[in-house]
Protein backbone atom coordinates (compact mmCIF):
# COMPACT_ATOMS: atom_id res chain seq x y z
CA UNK A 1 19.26 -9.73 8.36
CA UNK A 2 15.90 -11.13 8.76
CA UNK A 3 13.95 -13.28 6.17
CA UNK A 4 12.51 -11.43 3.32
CA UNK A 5 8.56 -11.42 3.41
CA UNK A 6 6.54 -11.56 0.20
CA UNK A 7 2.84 -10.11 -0.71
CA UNK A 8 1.50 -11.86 -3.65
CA UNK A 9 -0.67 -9.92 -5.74
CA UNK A 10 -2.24 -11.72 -8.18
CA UNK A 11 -5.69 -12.12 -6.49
CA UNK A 12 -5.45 -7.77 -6.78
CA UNK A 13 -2.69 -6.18 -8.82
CA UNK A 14 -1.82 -8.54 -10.87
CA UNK A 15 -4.57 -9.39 -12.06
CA UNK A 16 -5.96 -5.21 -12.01
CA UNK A 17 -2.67 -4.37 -13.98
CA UNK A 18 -3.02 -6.82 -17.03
CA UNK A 19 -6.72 -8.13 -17.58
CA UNK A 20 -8.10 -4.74 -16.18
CA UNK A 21 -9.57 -6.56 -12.67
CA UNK A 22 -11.16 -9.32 -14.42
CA UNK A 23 -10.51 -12.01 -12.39
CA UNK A 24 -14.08 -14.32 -11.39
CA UNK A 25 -14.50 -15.27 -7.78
CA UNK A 26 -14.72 -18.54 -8.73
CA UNK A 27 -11.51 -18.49 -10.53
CA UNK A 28 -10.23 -17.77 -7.18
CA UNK A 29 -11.63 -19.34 -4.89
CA UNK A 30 -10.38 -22.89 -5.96
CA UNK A 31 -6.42 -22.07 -5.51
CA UNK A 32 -6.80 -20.83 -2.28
CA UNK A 33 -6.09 -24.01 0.18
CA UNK A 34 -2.67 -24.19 -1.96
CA UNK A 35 -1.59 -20.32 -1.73
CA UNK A 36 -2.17 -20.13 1.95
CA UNK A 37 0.28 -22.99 2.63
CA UNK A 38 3.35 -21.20 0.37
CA UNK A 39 4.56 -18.78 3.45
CA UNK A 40 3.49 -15.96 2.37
CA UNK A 41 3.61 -12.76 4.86
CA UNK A 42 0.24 -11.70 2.64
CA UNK A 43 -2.31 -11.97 -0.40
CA UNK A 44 -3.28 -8.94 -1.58
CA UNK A 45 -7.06 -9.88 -2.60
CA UNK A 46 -9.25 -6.69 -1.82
CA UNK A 47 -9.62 -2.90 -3.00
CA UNK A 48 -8.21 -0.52 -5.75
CA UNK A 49 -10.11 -1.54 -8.85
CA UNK A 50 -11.39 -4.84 -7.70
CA UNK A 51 -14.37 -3.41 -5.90
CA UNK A 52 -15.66 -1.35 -8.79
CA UNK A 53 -14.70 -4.27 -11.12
CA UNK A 54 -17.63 -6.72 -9.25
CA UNK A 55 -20.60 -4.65 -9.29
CA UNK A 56 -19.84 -3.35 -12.41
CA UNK A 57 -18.42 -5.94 -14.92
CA UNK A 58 -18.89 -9.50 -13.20
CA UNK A 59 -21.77 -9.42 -11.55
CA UNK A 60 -20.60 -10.09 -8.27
CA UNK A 61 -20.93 -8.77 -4.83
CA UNK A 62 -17.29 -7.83 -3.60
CA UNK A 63 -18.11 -8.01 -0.30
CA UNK A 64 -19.23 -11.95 -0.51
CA UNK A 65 -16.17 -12.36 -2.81
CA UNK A 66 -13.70 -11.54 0.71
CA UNK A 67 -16.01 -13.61 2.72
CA UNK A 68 -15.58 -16.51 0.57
CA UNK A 69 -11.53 -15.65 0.55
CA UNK A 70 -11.25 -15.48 4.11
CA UNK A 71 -13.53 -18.84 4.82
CA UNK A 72 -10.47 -20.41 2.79
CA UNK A 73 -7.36 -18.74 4.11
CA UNK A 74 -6.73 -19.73 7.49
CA UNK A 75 -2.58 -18.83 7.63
CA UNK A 76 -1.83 -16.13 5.91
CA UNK A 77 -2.77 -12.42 6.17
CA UNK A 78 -5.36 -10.89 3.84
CA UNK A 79 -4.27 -7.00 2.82
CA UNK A 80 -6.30 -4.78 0.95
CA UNK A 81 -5.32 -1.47 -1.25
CA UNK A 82 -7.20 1.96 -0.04
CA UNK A 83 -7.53 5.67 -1.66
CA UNK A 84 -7.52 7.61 1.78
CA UNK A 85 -10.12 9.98 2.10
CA UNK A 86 -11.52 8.70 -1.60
CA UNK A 87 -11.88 4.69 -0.01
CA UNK A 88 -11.98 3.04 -3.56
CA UNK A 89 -14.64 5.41 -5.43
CA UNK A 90 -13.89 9.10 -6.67
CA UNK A 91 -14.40 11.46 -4.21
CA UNK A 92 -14.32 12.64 -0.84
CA UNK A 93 -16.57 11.09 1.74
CA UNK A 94 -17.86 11.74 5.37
CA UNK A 95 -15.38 10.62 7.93
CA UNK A 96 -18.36 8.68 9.04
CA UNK A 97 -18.70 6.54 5.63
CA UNK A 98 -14.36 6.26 5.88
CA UNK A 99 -15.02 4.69 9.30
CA UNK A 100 -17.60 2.42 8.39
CA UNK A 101 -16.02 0.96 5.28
CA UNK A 102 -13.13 0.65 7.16
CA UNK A 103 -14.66 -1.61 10.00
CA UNK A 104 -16.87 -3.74 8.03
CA UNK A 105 -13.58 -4.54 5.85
CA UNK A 106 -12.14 -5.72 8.62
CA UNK A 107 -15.07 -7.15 9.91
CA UNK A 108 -15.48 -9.34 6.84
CA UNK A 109 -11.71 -10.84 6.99
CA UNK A 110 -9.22 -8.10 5.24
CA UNK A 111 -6.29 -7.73 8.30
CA UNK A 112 -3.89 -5.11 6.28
CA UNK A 113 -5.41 -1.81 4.92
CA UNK A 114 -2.82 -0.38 2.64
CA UNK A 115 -3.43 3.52 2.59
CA UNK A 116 -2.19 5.93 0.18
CA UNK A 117 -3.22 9.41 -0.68
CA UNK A 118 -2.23 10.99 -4.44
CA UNK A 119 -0.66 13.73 -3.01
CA UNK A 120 0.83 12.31 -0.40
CA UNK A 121 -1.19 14.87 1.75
CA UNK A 122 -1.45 12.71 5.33
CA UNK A 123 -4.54 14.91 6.03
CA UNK A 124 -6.52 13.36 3.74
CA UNK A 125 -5.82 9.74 5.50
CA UNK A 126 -5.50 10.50 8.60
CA UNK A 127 -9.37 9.17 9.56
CA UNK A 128 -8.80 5.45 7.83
CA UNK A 129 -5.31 5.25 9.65
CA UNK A 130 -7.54 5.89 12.80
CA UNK A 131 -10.09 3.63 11.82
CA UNK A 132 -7.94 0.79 11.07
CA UNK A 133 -6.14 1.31 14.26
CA UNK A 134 -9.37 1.15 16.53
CA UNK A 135 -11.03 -2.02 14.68
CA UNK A 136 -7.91 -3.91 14.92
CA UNK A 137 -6.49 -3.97 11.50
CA UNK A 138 -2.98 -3.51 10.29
CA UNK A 139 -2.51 -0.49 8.91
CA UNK A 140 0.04 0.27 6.55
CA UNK A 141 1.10 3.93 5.30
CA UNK A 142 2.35 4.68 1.38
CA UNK A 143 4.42 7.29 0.00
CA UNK A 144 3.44 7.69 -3.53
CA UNK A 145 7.20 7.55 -5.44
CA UNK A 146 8.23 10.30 -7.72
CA UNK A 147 10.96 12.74 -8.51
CA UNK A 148 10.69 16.22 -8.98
CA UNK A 149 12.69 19.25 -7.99
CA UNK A 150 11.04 18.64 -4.51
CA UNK A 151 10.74 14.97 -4.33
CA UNK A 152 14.06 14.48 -3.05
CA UNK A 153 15.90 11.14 -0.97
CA UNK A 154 14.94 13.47 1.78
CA UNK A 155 11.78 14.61 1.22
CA UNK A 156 10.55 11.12 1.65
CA UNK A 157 12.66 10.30 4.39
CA UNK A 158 10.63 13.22 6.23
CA UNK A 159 7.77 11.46 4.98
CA UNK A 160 8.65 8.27 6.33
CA UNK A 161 8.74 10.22 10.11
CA UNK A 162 5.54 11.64 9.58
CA UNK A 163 3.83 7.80 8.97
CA UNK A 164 5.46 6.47 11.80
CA UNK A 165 4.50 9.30 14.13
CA UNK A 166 0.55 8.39 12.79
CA UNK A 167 1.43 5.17 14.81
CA UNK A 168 1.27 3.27 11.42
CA UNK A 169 2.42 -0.67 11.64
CA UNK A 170 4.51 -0.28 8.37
CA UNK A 171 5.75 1.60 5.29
CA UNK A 172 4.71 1.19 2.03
CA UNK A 173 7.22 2.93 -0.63
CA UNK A 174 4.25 3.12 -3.49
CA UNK A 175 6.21 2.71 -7.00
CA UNK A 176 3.08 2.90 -8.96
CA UNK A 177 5.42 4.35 -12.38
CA UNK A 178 8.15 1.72 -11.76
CA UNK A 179 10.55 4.96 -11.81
CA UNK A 180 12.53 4.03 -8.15
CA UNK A 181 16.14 3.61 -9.64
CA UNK A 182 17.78 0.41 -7.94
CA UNK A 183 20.76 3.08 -6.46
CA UNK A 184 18.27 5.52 -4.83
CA UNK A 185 15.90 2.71 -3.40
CA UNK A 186 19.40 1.93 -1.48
CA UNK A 187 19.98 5.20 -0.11
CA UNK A 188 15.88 5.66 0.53
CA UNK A 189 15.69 2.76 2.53
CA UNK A 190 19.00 2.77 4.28
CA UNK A 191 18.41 6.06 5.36
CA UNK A 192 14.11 5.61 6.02
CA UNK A 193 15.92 1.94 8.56
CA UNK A 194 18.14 4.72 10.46
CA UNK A 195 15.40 7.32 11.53
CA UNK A 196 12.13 5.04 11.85
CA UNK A 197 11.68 1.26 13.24
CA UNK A 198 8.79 -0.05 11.89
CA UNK A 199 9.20 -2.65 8.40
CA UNK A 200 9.27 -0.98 5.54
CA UNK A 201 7.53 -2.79 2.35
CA UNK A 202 8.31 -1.92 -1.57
CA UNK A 203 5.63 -1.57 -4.08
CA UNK A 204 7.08 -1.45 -7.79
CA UNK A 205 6.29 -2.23 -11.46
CA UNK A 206 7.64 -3.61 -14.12
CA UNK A 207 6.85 -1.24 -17.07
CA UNK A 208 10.75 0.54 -17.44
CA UNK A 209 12.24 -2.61 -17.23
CA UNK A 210 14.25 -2.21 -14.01
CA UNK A 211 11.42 -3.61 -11.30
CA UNK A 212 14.06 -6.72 -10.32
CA UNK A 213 17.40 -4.95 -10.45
CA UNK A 214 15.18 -2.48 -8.11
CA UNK A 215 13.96 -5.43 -5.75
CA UNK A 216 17.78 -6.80 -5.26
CA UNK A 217 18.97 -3.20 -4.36
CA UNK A 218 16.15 -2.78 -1.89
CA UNK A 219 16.84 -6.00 -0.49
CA UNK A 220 20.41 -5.78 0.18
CA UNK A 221 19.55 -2.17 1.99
CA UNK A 222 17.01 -4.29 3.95
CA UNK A 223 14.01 -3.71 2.99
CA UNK A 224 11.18 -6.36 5.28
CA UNK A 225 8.64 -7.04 2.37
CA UNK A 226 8.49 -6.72 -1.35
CA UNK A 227 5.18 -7.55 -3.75
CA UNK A 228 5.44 -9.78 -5.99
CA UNK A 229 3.31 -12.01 -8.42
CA UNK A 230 2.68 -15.32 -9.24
CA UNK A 231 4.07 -16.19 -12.63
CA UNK A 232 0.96 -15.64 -15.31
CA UNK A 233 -0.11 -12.55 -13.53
CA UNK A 234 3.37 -10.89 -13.04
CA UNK A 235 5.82 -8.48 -15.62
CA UNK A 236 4.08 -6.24 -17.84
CA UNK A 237 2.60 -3.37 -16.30
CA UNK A 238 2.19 -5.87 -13.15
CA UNK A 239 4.91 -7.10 -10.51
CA UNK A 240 7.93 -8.84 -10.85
CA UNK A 241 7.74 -12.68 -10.41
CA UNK A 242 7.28 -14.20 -7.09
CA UNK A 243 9.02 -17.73 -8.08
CA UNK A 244 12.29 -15.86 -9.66
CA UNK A 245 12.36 -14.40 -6.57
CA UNK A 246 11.70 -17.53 -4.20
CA UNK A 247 14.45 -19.55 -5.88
CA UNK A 248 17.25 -17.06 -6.64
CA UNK A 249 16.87 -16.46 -2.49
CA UNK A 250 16.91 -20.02 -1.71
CA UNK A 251 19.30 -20.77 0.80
CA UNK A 252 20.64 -17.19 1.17
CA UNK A 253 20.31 -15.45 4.78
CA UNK A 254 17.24 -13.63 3.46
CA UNK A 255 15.74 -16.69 2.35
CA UNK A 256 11.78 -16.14 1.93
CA UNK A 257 11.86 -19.89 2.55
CA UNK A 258 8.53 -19.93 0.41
CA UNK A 259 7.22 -23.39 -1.08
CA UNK A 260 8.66 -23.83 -4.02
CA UNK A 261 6.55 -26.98 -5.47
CA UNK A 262 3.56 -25.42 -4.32
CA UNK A 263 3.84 -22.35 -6.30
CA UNK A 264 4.72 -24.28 -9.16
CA UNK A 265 1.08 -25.61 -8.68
CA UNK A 266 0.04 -22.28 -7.89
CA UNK A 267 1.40 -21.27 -11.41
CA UNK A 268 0.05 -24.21 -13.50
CA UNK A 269 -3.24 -23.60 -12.24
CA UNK A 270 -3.77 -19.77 -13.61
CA UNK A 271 -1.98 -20.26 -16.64
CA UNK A 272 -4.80 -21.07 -18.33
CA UNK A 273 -6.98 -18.63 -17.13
CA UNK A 274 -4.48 -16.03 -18.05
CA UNK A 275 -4.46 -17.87 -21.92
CA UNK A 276 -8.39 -17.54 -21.86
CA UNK A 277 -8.30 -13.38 -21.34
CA UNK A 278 -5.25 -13.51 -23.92
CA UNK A 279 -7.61 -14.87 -25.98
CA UNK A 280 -10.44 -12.89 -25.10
CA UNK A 281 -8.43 -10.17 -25.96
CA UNK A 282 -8.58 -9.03 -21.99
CA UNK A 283 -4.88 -9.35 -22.50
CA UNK A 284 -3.78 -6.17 -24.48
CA UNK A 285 0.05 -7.43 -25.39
CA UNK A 286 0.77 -3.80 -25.21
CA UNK A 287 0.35 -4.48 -21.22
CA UNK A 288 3.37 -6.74 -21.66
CA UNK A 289 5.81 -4.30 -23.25
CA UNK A 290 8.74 -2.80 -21.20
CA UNK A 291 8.46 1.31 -21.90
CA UNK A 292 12.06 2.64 -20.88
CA UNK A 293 10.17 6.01 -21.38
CA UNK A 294 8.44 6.09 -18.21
CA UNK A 295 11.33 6.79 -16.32
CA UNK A 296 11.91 9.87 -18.27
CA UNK A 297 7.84 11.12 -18.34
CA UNK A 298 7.06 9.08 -15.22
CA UNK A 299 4.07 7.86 -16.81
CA UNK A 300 2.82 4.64 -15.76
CA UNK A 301 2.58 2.16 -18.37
CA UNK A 302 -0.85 2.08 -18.92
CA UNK A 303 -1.49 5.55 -19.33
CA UNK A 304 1.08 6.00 -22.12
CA UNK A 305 -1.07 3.26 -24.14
CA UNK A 306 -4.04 5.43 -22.71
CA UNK A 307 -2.82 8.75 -23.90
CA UNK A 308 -1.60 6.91 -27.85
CA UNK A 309 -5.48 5.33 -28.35
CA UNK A 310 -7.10 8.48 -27.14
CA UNK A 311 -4.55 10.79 -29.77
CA UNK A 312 -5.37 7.93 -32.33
CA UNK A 313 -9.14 8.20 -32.10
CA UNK A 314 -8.44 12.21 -32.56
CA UNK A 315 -6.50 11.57 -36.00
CA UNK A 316 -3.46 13.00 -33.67
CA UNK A 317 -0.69 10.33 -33.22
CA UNK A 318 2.03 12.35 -34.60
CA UNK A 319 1.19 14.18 -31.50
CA UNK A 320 2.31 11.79 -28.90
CA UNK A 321 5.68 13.08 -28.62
CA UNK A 322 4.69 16.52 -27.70
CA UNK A 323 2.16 15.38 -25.28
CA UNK A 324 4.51 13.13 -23.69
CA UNK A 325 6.88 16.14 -23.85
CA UNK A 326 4.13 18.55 -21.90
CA UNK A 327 3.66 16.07 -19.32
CA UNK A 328 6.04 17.36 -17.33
CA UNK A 329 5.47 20.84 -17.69
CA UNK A 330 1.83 20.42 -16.57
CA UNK A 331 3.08 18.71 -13.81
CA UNK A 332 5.46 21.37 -12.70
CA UNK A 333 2.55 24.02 -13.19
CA UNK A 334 0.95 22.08 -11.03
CA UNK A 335 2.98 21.83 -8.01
CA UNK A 336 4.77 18.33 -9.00
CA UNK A 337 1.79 16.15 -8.09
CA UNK A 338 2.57 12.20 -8.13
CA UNK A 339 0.66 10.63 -11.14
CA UNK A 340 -1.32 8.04 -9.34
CA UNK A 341 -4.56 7.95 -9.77
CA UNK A 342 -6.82 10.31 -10.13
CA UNK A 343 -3.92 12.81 -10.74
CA UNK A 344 -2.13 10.61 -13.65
CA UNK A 345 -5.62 11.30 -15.75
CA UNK A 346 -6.14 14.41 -14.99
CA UNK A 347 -2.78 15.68 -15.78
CA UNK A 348 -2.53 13.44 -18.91
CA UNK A 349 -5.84 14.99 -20.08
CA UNK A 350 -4.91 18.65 -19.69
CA UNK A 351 -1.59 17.56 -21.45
CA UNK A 352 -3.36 16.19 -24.35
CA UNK A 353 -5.71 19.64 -24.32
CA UNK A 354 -2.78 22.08 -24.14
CA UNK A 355 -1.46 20.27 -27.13
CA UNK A 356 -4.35 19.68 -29.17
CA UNK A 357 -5.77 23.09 -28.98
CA UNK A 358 -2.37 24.94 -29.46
CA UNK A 359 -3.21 27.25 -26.24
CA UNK A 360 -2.17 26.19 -23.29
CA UNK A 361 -5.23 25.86 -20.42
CA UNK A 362 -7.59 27.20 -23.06
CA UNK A 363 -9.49 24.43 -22.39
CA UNK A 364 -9.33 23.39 -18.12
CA UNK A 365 -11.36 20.22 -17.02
CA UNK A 366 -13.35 20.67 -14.27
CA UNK A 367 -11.01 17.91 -11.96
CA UNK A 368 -8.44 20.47 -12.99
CA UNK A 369 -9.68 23.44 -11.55
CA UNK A 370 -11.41 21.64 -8.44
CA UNK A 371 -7.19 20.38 -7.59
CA UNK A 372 -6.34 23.78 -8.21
CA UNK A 373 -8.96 24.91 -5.98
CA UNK A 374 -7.19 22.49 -3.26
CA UNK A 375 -10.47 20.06 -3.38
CA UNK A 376 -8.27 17.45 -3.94
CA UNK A 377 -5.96 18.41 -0.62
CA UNK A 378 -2.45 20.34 -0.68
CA UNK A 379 -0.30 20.03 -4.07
CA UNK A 380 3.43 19.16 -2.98
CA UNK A 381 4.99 22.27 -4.34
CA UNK A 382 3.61 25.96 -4.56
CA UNK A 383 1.65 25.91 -8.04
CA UNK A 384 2.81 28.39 -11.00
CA UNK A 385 0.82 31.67 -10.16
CA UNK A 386 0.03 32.47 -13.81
CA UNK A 387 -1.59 29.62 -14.97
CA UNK A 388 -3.48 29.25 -11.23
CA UNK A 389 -4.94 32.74 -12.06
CA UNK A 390 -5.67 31.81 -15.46
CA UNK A 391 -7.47 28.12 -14.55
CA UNK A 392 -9.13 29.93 -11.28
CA UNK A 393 -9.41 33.58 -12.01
CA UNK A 394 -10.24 35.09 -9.03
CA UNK A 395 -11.51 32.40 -6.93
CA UNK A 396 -9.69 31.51 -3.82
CA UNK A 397 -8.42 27.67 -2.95
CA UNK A 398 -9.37 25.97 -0.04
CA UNK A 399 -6.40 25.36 2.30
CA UNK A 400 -7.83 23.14 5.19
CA UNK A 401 -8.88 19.39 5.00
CA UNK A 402 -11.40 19.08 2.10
CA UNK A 403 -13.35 16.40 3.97
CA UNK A 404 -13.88 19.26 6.89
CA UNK A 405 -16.05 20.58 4.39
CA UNK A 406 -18.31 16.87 3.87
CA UNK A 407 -21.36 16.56 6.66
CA UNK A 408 -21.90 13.29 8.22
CA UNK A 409 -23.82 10.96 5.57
CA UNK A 410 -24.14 7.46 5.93
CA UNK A 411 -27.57 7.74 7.36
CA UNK A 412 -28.72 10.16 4.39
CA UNK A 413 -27.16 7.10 2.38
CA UNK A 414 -28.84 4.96 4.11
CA UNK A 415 -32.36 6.53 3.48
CA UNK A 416 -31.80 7.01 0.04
CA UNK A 417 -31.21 3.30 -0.91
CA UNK A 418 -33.94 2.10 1.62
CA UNK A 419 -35.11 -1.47 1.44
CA UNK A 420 -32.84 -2.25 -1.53
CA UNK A 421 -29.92 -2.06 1.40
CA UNK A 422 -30.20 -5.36 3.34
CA UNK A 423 -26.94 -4.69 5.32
CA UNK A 424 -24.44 -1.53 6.40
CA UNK A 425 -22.03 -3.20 3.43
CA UNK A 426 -25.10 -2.95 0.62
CA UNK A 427 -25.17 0.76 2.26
CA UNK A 428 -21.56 0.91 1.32
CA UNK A 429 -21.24 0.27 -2.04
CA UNK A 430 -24.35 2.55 -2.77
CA UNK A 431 -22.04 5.29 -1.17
CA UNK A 432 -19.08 4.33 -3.50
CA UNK A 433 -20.85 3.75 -6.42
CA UNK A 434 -24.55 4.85 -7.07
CA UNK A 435 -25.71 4.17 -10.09
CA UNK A 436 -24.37 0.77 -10.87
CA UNK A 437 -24.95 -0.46 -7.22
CA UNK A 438 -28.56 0.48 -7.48
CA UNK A 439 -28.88 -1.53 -10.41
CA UNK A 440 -27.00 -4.68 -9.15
CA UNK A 441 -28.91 -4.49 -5.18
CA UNK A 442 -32.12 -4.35 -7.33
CA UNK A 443 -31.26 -7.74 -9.97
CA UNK A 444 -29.40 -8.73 -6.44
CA UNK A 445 -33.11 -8.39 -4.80
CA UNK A 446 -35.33 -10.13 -7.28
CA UNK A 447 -35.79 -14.13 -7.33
CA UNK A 448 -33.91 -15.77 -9.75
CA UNK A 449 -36.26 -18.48 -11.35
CA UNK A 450 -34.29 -21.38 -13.01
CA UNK A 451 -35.92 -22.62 -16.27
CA UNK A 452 -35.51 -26.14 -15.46
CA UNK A 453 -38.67 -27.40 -15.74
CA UNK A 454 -38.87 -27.28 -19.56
CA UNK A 455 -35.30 -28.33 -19.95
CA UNK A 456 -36.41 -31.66 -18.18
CA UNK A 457 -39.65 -32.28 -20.73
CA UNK A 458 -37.10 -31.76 -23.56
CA UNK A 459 -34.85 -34.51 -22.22
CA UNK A 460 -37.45 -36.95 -21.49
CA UNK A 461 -39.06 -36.34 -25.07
């Protein structure tokens, strides 16, 4: 067998899944030299919440936060996480604005564009997969893990087909629940390495508590890569650790052959930026605890802490149970979509109505009826016809693309954010997020005057 490959995720995931994207560029930046000289396959630094995270908490520009990355990493591949049709806002866009974002990510250093959609409904990623074929990028394809009556061993294996027949470079099996039991990861990926050629990489958490037993299955079926994290950013709702992993290999014929003294470094140096968040209180400890429930509600971790605050600020924690308990019923009403995001809100939500109201659907959110509707692209399973006719009445769903229905509109983008756009990137981020991208282009625009001058008579008085 070949060596096992690792993506380290700390600079993204790890970091997203425990101090809610917090990490400072500059807390990066200075650990970089060291992490691209362990022999890693990748660092996952760019996309899901890490985007939305800059402009809106730290202050930064997340487009000068990859430049930076990539000035430093000169060995190792630089991978990025992308919603499909959705990029990394929360919607639709153009197939024009999906191009562009795509090629100016590229452009500014990411080499691997992980794509998933919710609904594992290829339509709806079909024009990044193009995209990041024509600029040059990597381009891997997920299938969002789940089980249902439908989401079978071979349901995904027909999945796997379909990515490689979109001339994807890899797989991505997306365990965003940590619900892949170690046994059926074997038989997946045995059976994905017999009908499709290209590497297939694993995805998991470690919120049930089985994320490693799951990695050592997959790995004696063969899997190419697995994601992993750096010590202080890994268990809890976040990977399993990248140095268990590196040494337990050692010497074995899938041997990562990773440095082991350098990610002791590696690990020394964010330990006490993970003990400033802790202290912070960035660091919910729930984050940390192992939730054997998920595999029974396939909730991902941090939704079930979600779902408990929100039915504690609602006098309502004696409901949990039964909300956890409707989960699944919503789900199957719904056509068994995956709960990723934005599906796992949306579905927790009209849990948490249904219960709280004692009616079920008396109250429908508006996301609701839009995936009803088929705005969000097609559900996995036919939905249950009486509760579509009572969310919908007698409105009829959509059944083609929904971004067929989205006119060209990065130049209307464009227009609207004017001067306070100094390049196609600024452009971008106004696209993804309006409001707080107006606000930071406009503080980004204005001269920052140091108040030095008076610091300086203070001193010399």
């Amino acid at each position: 067998m070949k060596r096992l490959k690792i993506t380290e995720t700390a600079l993204r995931d790890g970091h997203q899944s425990l101090i809610a994207t917090r990490l400072k560029t500059d807390e990066i930046l200075p650990i970089l030299e060291k992490m691209d000289c362990v022999g890693y396959h990748s660092l996952e630094v760019w996309g899901g919440a890490t985007f939305d995270a800059c402009i809106r908490f730290l202050d930064e520009d997340p487009w000068e936060r990859l430049r930076e990355i990539r000035k430093r990493v000169k060995n190792t591949k630089l991978q990025m996480l992308l919603r499909g049709q959705n990029l990394l806002g929360y919607r639709h866009y153009g197939d024009d604005v999906v191009e562009k974002f795509v090629e100016k990510s590229i452009e500014n250093g990411i080499d691997i564009i992980r794509i998933f959609d919710a609904l594992n409904d290829y339509r709806n990623i079909k024009t990044a997969v193009d995209a990041t074929k024509k600029y040059g990028g990597h381009c891997q394809v997920c299938m969002a893990y789940t089980t249902s009556e439908i989401h079978t061993v071979d349901y995904y294996v027909e999945k796997a087909k379909e990515i490689e027949a979109m001339k994807a470079d890899s797989i991505c099996i997306k365990d965003m629940a940590g619900i892949l039991l170690p046994e059926v990861a074997y038989e997946l990926i045995t059976k994905i390495k017999k009908v499709t050629s290209i590497p297939i990489e694993l995805h998991t958490h470690c919120t049930s508590g089985i994320a490693s037993m799951l990695y050592m299955k997959a790995i004696e079926a063969g899997v190419d890569i697995i994601d992993t994290g750096i010590s202080p950013f890994s268990g809890g709702t976040a990977q399993p650790c990248t140095e268990v992993f590196a040494e337990i290999y050692k010497g074995h014929e899938r041997d990562p052959k990773l440095n082991l003294d350098l990610l002791s470094e590696i690990a020394d140096y964010f330990k006490p930026i993970k003990e400033k968040y802790r202290a912070e209180g960035l660091l919910n400890p729930k984050v940390m605890d192992v939730e054997p429930k998920t595999i029974k509600y396939q909730v991902p971790g941090g939704m079930l802490s979600n779902l408990l605050s929100q039915l504690e600020g609602q006098g309502a924690a004696d409901k949990y149970e039964a909300v956890l308990n409707e989960i699944p019923r919503v789900r199957k009403d719904l056509g068994f979509p995956p709960l990723v995001t934005p599906l796992s809100q949306m579905v927790g939500t009209q849990a948490v109505f249904n219960i709280l109201t004692g009616s079920r659907y008396k109250v429908v959110p508006k996301e609701i009826k839009d995936y009803v509707l088929g705005m969000y692209g097609q559900a996995p399973a036919e939905l249950n016809e009486e509760i579509k006719k009572l969310i919908v009445k007698d409105e009829q769903p959509i059944t083609h693309r929904p971004a067929d229905d989205i006119e060209p509109e990065f130049e209307k983008l464009t227009m609207e954010i004017g001067d306070l756009a100094k390049s196609e990137e600024d452009v971008l981020m106004y696209a993804l997020f309006p409001e707080i991208a107006r606000k930071f282009l406009e503080k980004k625009g204005k001269p920052q005057v140091e108040e030095i001058e008076e610091y300086h008579i203070n001193i010399i008085v």
